[in-house]
N, C-alpha and C. Protein backbone atom coordinates (compact mmCIF):
# COMPACT_ATOMS: atom_id res chain seq x y z
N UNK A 1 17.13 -62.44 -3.63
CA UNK A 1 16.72 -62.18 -2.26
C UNK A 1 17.89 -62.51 -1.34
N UNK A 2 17.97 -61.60 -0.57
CA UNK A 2 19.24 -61.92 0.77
C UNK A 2 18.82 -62.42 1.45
N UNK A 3 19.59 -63.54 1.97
CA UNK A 3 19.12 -64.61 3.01
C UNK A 3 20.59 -64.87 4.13
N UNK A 4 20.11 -64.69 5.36
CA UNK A 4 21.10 -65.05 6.98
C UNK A 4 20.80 -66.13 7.39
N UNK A 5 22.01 -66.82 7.35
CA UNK A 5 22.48 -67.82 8.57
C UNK A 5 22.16 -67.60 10.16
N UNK A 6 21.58 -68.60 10.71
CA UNK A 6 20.50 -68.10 12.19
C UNK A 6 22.19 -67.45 13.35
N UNK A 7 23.15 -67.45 12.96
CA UNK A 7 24.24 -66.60 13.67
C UNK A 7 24.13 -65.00 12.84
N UNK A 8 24.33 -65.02 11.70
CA UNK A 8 24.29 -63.69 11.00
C UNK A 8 22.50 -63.01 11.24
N UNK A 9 21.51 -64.01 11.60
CA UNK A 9 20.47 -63.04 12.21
C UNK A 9 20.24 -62.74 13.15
N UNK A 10 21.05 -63.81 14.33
CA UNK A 10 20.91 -63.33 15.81
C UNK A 10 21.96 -62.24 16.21
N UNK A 11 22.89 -62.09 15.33
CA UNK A 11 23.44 -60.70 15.49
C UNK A 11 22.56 -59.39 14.81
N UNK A 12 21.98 -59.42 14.04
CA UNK A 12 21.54 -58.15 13.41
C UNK A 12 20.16 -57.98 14.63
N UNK A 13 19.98 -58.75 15.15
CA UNK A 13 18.31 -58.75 16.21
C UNK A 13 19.07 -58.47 17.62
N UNK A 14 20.35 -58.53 17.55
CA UNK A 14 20.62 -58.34 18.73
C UNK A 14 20.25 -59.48 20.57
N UNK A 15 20.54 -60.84 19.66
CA UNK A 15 20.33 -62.09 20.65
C UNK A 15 21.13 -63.50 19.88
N UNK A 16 21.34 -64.08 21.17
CA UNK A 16 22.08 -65.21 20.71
C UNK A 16 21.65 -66.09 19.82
N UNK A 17 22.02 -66.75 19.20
CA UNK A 17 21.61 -67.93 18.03
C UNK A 17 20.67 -68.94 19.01
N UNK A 18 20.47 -69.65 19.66
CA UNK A 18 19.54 -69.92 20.37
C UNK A 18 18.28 -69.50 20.81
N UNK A 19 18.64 -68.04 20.79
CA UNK A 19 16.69 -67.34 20.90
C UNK A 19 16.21 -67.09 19.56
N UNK A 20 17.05 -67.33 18.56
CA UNK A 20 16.61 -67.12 17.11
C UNK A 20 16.82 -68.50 16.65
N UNK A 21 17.21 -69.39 17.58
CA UNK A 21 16.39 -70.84 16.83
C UNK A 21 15.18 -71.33 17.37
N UNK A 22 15.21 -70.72 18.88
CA UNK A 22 13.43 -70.92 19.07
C UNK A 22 12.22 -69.55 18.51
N UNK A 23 13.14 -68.72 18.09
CA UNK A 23 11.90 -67.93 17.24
C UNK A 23 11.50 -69.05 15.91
N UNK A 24 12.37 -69.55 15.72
CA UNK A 24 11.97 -70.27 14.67
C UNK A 24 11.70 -71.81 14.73
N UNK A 25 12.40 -72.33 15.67
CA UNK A 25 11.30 -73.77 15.82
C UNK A 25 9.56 -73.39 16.39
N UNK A 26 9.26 -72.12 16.86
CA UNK A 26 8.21 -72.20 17.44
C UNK A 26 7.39 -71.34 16.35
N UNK A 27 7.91 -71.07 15.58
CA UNK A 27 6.82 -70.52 14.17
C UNK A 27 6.94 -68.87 14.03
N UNK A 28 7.31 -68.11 14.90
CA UNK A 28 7.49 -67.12 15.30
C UNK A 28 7.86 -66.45 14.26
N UNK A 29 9.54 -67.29 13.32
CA UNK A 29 9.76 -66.65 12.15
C UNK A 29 10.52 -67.23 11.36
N UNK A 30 9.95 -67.44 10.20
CA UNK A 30 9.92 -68.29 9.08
C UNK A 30 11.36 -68.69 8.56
N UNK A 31 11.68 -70.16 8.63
CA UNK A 31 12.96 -70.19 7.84
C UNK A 31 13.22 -71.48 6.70
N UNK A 32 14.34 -71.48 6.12
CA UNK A 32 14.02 -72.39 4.59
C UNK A 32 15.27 -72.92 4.93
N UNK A 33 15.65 -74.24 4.14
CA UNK A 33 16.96 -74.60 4.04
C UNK A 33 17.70 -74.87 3.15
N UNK A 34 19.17 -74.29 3.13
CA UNK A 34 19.66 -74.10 1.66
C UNK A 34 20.14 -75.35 1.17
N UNK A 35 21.12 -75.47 0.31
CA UNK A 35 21.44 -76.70 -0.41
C UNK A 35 22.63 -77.73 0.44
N UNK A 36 23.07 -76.96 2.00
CA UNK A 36 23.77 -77.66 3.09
C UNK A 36 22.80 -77.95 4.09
N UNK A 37 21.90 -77.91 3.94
CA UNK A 37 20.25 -78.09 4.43
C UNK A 37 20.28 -77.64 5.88
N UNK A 38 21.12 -76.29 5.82
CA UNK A 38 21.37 -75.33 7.08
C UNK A 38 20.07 -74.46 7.20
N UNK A 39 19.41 -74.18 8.08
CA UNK A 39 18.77 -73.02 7.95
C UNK A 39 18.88 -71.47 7.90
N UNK A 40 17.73 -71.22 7.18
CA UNK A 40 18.64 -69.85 6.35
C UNK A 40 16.93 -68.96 6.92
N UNK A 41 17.45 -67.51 6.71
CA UNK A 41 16.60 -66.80 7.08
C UNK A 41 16.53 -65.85 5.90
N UNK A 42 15.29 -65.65 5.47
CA UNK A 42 14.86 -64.81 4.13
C UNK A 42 14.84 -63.53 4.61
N UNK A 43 15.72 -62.86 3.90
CA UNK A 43 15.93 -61.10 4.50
C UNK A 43 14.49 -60.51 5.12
N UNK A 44 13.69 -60.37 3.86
CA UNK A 44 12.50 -59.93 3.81
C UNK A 44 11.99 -60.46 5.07
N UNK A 45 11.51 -61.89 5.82
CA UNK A 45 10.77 -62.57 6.67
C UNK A 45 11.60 -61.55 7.50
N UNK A 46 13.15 -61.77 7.86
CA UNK A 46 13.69 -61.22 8.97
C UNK A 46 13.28 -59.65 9.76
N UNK A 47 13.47 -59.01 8.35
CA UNK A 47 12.79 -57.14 7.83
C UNK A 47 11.44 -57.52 8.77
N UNK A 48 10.31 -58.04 8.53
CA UNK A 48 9.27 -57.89 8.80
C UNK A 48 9.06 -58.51 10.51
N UNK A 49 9.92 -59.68 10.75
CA UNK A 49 9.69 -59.64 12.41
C UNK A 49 10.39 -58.60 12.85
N UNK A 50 11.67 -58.35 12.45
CA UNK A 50 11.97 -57.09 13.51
C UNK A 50 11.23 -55.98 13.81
N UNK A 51 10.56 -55.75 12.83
CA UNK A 51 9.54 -54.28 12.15
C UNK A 51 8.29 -55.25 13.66
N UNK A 52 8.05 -56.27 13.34
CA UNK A 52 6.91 -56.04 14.28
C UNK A 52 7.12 -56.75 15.75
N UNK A 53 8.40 -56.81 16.57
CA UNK A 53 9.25 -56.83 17.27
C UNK A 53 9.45 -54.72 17.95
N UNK A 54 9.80 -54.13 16.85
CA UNK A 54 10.00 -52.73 17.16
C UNK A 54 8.28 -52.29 17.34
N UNK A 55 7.51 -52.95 16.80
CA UNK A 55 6.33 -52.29 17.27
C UNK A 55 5.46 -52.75 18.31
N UNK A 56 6.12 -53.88 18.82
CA UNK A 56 5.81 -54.40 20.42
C UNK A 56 6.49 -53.47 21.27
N UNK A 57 7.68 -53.27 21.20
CA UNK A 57 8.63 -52.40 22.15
C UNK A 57 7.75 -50.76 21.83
N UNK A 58 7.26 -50.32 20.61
CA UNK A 58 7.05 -48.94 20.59
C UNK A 58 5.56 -48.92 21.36
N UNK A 59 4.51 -50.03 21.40
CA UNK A 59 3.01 -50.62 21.96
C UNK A 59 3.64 -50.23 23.67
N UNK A 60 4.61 -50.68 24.47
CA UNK A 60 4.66 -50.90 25.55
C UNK A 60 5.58 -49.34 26.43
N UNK A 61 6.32 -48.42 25.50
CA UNK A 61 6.88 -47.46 26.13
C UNK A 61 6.07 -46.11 25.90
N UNK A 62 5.25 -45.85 25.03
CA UNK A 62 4.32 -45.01 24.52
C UNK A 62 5.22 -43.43 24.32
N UNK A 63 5.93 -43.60 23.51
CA UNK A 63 6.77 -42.18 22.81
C UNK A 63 7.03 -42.31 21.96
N UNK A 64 6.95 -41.25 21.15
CA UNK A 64 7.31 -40.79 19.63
C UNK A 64 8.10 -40.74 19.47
N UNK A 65 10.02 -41.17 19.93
CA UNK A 65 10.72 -41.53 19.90
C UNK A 65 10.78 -43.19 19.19
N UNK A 66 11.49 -42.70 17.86
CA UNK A 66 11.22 -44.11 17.10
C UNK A 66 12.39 -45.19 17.22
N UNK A 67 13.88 -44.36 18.16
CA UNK A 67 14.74 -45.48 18.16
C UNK A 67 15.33 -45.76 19.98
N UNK A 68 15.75 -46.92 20.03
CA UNK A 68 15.53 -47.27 21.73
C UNK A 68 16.60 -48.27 21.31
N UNK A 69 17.87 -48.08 22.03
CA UNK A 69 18.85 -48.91 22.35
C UNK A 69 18.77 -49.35 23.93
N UNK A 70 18.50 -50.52 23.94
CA UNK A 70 18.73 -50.59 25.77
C UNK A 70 19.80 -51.62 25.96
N UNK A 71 20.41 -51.10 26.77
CA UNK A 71 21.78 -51.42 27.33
C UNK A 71 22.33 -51.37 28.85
N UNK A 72 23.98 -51.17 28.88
CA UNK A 72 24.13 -51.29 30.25
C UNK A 72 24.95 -49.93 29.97
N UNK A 73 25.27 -49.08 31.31
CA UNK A 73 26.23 -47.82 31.42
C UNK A 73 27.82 -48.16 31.81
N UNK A 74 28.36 -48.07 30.60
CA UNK A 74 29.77 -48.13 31.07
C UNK A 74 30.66 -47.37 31.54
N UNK A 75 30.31 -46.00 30.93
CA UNK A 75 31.18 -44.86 31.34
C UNK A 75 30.59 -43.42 31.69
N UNK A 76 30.34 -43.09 32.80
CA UNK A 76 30.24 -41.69 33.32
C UNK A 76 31.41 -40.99 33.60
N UNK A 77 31.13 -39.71 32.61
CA UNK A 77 31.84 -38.22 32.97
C UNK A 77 31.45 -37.22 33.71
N UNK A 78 31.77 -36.95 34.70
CA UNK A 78 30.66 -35.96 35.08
C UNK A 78 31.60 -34.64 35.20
N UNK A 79 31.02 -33.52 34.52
CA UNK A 79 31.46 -32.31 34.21
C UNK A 79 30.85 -31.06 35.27
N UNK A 80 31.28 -29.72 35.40
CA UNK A 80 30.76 -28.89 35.83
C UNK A 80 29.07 -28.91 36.00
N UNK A 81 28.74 -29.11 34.48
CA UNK A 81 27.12 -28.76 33.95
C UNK A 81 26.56 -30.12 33.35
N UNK A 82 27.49 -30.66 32.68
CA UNK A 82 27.25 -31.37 31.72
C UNK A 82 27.69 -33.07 32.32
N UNK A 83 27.10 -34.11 31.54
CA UNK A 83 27.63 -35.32 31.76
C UNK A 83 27.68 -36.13 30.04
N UNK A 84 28.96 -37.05 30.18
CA UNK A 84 28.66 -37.70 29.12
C UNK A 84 28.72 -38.77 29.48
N UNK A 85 27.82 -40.30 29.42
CA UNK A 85 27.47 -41.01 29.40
C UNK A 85 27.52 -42.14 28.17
N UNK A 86 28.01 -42.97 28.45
CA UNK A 86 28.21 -44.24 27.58
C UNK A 86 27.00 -45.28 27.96
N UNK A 87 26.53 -45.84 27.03
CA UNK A 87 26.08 -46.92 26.94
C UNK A 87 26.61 -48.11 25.84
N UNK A 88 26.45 -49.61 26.40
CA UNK A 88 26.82 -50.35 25.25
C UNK A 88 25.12 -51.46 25.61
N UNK A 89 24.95 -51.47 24.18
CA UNK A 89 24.12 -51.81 23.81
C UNK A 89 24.34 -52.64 23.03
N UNK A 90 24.32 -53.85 22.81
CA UNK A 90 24.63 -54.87 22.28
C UNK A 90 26.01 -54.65 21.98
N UNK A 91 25.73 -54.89 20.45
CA UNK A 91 27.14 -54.43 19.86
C UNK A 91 27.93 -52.92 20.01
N UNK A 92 26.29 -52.14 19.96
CA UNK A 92 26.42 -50.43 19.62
C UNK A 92 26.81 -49.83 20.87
N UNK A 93 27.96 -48.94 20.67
CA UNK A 93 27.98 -48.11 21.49
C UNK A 93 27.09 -47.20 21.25
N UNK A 94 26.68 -46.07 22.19
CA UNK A 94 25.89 -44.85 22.44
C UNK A 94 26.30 -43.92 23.25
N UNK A 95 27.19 -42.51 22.91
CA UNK A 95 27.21 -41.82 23.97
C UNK A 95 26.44 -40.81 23.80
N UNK A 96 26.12 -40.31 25.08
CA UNK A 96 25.08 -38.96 24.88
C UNK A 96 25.74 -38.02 25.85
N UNK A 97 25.52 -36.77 25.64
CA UNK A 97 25.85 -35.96 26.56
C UNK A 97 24.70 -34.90 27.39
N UNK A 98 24.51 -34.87 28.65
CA UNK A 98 23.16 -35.03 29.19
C UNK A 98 23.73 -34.02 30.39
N UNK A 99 22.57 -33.29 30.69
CA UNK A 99 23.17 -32.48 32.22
C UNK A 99 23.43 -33.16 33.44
N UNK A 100 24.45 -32.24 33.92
CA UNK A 100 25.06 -33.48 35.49
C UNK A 100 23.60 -33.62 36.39
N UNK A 101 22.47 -32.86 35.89
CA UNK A 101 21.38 -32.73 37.21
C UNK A 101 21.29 -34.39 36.84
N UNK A 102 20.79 -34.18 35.47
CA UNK A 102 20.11 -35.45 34.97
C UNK A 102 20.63 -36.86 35.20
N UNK A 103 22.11 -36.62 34.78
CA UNK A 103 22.69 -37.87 35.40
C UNK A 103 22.47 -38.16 36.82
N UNK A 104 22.66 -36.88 37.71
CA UNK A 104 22.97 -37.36 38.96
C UNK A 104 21.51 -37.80 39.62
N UNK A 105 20.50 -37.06 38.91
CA UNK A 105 18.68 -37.71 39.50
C UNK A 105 18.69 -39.15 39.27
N UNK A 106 19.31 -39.75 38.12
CA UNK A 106 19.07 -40.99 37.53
C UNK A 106 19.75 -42.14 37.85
N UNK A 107 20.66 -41.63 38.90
CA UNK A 107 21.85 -42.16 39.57
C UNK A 107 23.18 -43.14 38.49
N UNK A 108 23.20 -42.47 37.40
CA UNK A 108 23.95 -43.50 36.52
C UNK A 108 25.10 -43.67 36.62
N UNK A 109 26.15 -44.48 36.96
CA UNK A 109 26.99 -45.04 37.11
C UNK A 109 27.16 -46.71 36.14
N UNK A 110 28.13 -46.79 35.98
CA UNK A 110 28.78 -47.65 35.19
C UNK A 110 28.00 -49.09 35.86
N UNK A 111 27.44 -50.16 35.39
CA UNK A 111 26.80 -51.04 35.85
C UNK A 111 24.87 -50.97 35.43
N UNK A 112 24.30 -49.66 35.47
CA UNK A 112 23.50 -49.57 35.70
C UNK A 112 22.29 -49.94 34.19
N UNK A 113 21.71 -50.56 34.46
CA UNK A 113 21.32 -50.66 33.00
C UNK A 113 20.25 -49.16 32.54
N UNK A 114 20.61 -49.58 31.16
CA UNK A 114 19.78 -48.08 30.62
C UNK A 114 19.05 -47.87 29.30
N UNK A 115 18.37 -47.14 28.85
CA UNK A 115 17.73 -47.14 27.08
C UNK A 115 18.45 -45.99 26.97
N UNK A 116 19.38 -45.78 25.53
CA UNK A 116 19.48 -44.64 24.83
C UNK A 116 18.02 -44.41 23.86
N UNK A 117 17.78 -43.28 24.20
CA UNK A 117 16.12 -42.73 23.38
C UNK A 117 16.87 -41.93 22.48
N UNK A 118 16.65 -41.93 21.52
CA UNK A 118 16.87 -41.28 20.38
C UNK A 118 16.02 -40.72 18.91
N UNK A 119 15.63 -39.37 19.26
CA UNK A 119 14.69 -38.87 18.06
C UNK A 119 15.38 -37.90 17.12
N UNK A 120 15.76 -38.31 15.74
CA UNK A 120 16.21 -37.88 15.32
C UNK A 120 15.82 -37.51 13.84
N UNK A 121 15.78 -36.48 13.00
CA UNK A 121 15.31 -36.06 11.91
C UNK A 121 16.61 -36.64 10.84
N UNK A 122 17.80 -36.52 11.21
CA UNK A 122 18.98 -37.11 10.50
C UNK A 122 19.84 -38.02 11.20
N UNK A 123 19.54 -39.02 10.56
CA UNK A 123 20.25 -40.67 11.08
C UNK A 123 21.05 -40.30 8.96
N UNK A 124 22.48 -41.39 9.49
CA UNK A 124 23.16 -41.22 8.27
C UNK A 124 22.95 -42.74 8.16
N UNK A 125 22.64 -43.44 6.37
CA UNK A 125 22.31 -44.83 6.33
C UNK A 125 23.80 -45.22 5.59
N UNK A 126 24.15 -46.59 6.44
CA UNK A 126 25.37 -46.98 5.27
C UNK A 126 25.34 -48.38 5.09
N UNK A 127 25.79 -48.94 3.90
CA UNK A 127 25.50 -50.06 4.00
C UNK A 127 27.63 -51.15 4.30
N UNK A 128 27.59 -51.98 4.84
CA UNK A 128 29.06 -52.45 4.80
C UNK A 128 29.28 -52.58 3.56
């Protein structure tokens, strides 16, 4: 079984080691300690709060859109027709390319915070 160090899980959850030591002093999500009597996080436990973490966030936006990066806008292009748009989202970048109407209704500019929505039939999986 694969098991994270509460830094190697507050990066994959996308929050500092501190909100993933009170997920877990407060019971929220389960952790063991290894033989440096560090606490360690059981892949599987981790798999299953995020899973029901993503289904609080999918309970509260109501779309069939199954992936949601929310972030801040770093970079607007704005083209004839078209805009491309950056977001950074935690670690992830996201660019999308979106019509200038759309950008310009939504007023996005660099600063502005934002969700990349993303529905997609082909996501490519890799592992490091």
């Amino acid at each position: 079984m694969h098991t994270y160090r509460i830094g190697e899980a507050a990066a994959l959850m996308g929050v500092s080691a501190d909100t993933l030591r009170r997920w877990v002093d407060s019971g929220r999500l389960p952790a063991e300690r290894d033989e440096q009597d560090r606490r360690i996080i059981p892949g599987p436990a981790l798999a299953a709060f995020a899973r029901e973490l993503g289904r609080e966030e999918k309970a509260r936006t109501g779309s069939s859109a199954r992936n949601r990066f929310a972030g801040i806008v770093t970079e607007v292009i704005l083209g004839d027709v078209s805009a491309q748009v950056e977001i950074q989202a935690g670690p992830f970048r996201v660019v999308s390319m979106i019509s200038r109407e759309s950008a310009e209704e939504l007023a996005l500019e660099p600063g502005v915070p934002a969700v990349a929505v993303i529905k997609s039939t082909n996501v490519v999986v890799e592992t490091p």
